[in-house]
Protein backbone atom coordinates (compact mmCIF):
# COMPACT_ATOMS: atom_id res chain seq x y z
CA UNK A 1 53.96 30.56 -62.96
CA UNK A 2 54.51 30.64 -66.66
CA UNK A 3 51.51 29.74 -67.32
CA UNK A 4 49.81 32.14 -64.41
CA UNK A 5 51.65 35.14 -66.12
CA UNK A 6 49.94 34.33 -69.40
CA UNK A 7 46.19 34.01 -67.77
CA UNK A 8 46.99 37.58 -66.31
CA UNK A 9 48.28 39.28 -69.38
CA UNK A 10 44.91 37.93 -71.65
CA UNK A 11 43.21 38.88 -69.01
CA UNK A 12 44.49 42.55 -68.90
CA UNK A 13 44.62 42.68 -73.15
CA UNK A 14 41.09 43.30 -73.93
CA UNK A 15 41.21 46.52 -71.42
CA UNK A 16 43.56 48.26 -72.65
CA UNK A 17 42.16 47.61 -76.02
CA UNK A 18 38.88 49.26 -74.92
CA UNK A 19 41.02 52.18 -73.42
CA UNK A 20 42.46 52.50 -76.60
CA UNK A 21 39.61 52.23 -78.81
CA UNK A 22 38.18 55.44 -76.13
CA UNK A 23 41.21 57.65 -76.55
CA UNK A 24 41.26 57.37 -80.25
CA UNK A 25 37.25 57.94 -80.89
CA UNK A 26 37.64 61.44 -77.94
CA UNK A 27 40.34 62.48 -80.26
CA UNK A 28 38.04 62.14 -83.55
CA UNK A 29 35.35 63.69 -81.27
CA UNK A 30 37.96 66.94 -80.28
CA UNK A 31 38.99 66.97 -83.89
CA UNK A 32 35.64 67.80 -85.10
CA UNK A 33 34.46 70.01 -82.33
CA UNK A 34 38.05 71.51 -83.10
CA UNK A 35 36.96 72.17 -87.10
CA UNK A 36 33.53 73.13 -86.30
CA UNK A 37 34.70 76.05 -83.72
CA UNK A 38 37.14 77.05 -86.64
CA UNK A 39 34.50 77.40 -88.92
CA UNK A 40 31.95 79.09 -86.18
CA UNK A 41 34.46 81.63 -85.26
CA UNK A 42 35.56 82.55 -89.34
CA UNK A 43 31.61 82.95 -89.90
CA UNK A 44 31.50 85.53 -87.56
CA UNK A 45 34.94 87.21 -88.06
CA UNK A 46 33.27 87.60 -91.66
CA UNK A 47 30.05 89.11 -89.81
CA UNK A 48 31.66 90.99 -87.25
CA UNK A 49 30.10 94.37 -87.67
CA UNK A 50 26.36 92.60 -87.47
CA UNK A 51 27.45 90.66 -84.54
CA UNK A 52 28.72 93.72 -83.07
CA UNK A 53 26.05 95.81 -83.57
CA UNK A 54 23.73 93.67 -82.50
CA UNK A 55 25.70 92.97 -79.35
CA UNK A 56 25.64 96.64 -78.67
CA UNK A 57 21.95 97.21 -79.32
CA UNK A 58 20.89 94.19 -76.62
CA UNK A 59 23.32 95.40 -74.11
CA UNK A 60 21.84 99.02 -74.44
CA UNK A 61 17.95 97.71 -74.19
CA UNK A 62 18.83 95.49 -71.30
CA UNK A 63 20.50 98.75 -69.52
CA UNK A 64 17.37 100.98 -70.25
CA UNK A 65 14.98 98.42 -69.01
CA UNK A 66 17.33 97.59 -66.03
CA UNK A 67 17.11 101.65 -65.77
CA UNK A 68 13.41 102.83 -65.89
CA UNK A 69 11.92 104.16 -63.15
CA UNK A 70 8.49 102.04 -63.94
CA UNK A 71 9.05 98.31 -62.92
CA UNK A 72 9.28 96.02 -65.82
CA UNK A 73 7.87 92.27 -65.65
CA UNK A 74 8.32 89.60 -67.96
CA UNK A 75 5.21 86.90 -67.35
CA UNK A 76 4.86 83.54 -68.90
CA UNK A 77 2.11 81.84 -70.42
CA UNK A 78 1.34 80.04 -67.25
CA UNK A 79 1.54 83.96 -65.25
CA UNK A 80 5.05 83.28 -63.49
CA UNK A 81 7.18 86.03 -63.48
CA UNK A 82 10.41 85.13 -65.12
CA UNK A 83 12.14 88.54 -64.95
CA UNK A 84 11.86 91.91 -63.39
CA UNK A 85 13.89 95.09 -63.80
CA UNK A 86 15.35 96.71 -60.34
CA UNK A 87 12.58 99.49 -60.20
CA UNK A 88 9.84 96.46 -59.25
CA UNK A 89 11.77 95.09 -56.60
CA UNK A 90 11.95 99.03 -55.14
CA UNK A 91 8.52 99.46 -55.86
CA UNK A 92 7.04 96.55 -53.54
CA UNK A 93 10.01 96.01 -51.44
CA UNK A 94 10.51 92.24 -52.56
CA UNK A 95 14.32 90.97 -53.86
CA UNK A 96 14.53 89.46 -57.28
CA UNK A 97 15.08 86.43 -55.92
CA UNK A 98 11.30 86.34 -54.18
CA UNK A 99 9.34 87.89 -57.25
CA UNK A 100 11.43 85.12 -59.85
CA UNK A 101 9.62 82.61 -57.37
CA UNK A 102 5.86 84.49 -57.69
CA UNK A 103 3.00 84.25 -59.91
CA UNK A 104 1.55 88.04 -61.17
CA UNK A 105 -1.97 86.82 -59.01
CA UNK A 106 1.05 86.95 -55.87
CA UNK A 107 1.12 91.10 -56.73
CA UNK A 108 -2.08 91.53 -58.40
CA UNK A 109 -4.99 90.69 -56.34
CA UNK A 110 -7.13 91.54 -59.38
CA UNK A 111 -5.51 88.33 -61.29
CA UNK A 112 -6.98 85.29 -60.66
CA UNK A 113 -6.74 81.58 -61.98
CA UNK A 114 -10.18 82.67 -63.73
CA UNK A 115 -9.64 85.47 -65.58
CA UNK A 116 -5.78 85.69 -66.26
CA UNK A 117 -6.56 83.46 -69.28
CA UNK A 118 -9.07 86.07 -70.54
CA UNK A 119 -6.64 89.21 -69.78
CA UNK A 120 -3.33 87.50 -71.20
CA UNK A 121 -5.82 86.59 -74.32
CA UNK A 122 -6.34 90.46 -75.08
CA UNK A 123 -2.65 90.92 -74.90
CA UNK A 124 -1.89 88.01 -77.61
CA UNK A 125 -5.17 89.34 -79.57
CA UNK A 126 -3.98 93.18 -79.85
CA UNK A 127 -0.69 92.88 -78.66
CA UNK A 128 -0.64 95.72 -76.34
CA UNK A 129 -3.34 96.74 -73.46
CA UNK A 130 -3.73 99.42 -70.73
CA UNK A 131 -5.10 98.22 -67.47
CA UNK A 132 -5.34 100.35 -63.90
CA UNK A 133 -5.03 98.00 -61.15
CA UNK A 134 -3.67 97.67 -57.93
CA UNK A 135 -0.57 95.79 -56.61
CA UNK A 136 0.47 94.57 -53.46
CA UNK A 137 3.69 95.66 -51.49
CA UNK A 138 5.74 92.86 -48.99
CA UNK A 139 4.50 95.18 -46.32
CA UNK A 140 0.80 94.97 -47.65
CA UNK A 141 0.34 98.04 -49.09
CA UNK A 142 -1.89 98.46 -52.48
CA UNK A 143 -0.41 101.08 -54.76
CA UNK A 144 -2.60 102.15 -57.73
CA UNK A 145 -0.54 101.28 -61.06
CA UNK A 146 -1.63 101.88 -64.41
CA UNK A 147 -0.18 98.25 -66.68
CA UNK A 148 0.77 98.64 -70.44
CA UNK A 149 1.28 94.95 -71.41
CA UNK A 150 2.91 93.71 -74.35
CA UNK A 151 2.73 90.83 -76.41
CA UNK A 152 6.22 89.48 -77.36
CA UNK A 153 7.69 85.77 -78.17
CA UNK A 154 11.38 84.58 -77.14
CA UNK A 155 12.40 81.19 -78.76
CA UNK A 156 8.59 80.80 -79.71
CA UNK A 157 7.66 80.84 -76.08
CA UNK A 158 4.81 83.50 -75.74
CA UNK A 159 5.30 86.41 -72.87
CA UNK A 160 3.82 89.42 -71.49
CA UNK A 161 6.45 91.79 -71.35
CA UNK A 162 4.45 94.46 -68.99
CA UNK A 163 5.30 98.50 -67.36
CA UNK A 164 3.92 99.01 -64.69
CA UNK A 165 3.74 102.82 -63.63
CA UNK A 166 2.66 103.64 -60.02
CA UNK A 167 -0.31 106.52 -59.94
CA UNK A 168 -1.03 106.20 -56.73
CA UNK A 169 -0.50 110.76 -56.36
CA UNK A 170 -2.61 110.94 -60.17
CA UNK A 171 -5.63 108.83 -58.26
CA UNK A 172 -5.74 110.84 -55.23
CA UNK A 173 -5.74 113.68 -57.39
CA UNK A 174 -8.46 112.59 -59.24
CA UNK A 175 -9.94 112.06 -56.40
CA UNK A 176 -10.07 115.34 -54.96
CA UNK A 177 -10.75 117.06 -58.19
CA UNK A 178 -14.01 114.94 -58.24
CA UNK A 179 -14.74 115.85 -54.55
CA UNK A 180 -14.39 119.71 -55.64
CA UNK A 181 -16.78 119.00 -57.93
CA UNK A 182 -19.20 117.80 -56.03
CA UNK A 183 -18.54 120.53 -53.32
CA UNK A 184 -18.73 123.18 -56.95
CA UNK A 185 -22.01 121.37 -58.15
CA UNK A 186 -23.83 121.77 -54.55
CA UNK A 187 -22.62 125.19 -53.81
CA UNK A 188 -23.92 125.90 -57.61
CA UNK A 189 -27.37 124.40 -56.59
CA UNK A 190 -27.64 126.07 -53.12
CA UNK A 191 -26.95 129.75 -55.21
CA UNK A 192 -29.42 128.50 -58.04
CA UNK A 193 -31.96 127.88 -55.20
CA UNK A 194 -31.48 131.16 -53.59
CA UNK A 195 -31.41 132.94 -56.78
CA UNK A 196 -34.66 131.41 -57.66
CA UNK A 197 -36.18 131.95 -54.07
CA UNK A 198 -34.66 136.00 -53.69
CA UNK A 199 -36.43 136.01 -57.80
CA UNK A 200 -39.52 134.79 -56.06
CA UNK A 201 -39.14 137.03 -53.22
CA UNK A 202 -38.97 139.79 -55.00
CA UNK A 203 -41.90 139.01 -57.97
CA UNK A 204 -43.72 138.54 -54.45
CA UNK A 205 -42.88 141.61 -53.11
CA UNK A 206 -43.80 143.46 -56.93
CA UNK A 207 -47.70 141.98 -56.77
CA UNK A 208 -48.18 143.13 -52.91
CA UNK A 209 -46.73 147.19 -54.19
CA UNK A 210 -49.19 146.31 -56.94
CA UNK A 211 -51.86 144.98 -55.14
CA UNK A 212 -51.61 147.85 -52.46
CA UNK A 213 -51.15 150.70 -55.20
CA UNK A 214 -54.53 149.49 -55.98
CA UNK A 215 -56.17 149.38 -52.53
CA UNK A 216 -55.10 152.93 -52.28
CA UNK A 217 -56.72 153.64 -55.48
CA UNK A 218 -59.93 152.35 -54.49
CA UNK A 219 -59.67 153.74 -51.30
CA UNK A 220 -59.42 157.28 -52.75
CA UNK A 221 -62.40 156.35 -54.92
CA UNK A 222 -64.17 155.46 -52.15
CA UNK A 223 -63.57 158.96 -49.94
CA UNK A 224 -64.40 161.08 -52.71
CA UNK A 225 -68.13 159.46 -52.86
């Protein structure tokens, strides 16, 4: 038994030597998180009216973009769409949830595989473009929107931070201002044309007085002989 006991407690020794050996290297490990957060936190007790300033100009421009009226779209390199304000989900009907899991060709059937690398390459060349397209609804609607895309970088990851502004009303306007103008340009031709033909008419109707006054003339001539 005696010498049972001792084959137990050797056993048992190096474990709780291990455990021990743990316990002290997490508390050197708590220690220096411990310093490091003291240091961390004086830094920016020194900085405080940077930090809070700053902190009060990123909550403001994430309430006016949450805010706009025109839906906002953050698109990454590869075209997913990584954020979007609440006006875009309004605007096509989708949740956040359901656009944060869609590509801009999934809205934009004027985005393809093929040419998204030559549109995002204008943005990152003049960091800002206007394009009209069209995007598509969840109920498959296309509403006319005119884009203004810009070029930004977050943690050196490039993005298209983009507005997109329905005009489906401006289209249809311009739309029937350029039927009224075709309606103005043909009624303009039909009163040219009539113009021309009541000119002609009555130039006609000048050489036949003309032509008769003479007849008459001659005809006088001729009784008197």
């Amino acid at each position: 038994m005696e010498g049972h006991d001792k084959k137990v407690t050797n056993k048992k020794q190096p474990t709780r030597q291990a455990l021990q050996k743990e316990i002290y290297r997490l508390l050197d490990t708590i220690a220096d998180l411990e310093a490091k957060l003291m240091q961390k936190t004086a830094a920016e007790q020194n900085n405080e009216p940077f930090n809070l300033k700053h902190k009060q100009l990123s909550d403001f421009a994430a309430y006016a973009i949450a805010s706009l009226s025109d839906s906002g779209y953050l698109i990454s390199k590869d075209a997913r769409i990584v954020y979007v304000n609440p006006a875009a989900c309004k605007q096509l009907g989708y949740t956040e949830e359901e656009l944060l899991s869609m590509r801009i060709m999934d809205i934009d059937p004027n985005v393809t595989e093929e040419n998204w690398v030559s549109i995002r390459g204008v943005t990152v060349r003049d960091k800002i473009q206007t394009i009209e397209t069209e995007h598509l609804t969840k109920d498959g609607r296309l509403i006319s929107v005119e884009v203004v895309a810009n070029y930004i970088e977050i943690n050196g990851e490039q993005y298209s931070f983009s507005f997109a502004r329905d005009i489906t009303e401006r289209k249809k306007a311009e739309e029937a201002l350029k039927k009224n103008q075709k309606e103005l340009q043909k009624r303009v031709k039909e009163l040219e044309e009539f113009y021309e033909m009541a000119v002609g008419r009555e130039l006609r109707m000048k050489q036949l007085k003309e032509e008769s006054e003479k007849l008459n003339v001659e005809l006088e001539k001729y009784k008197k002989s």
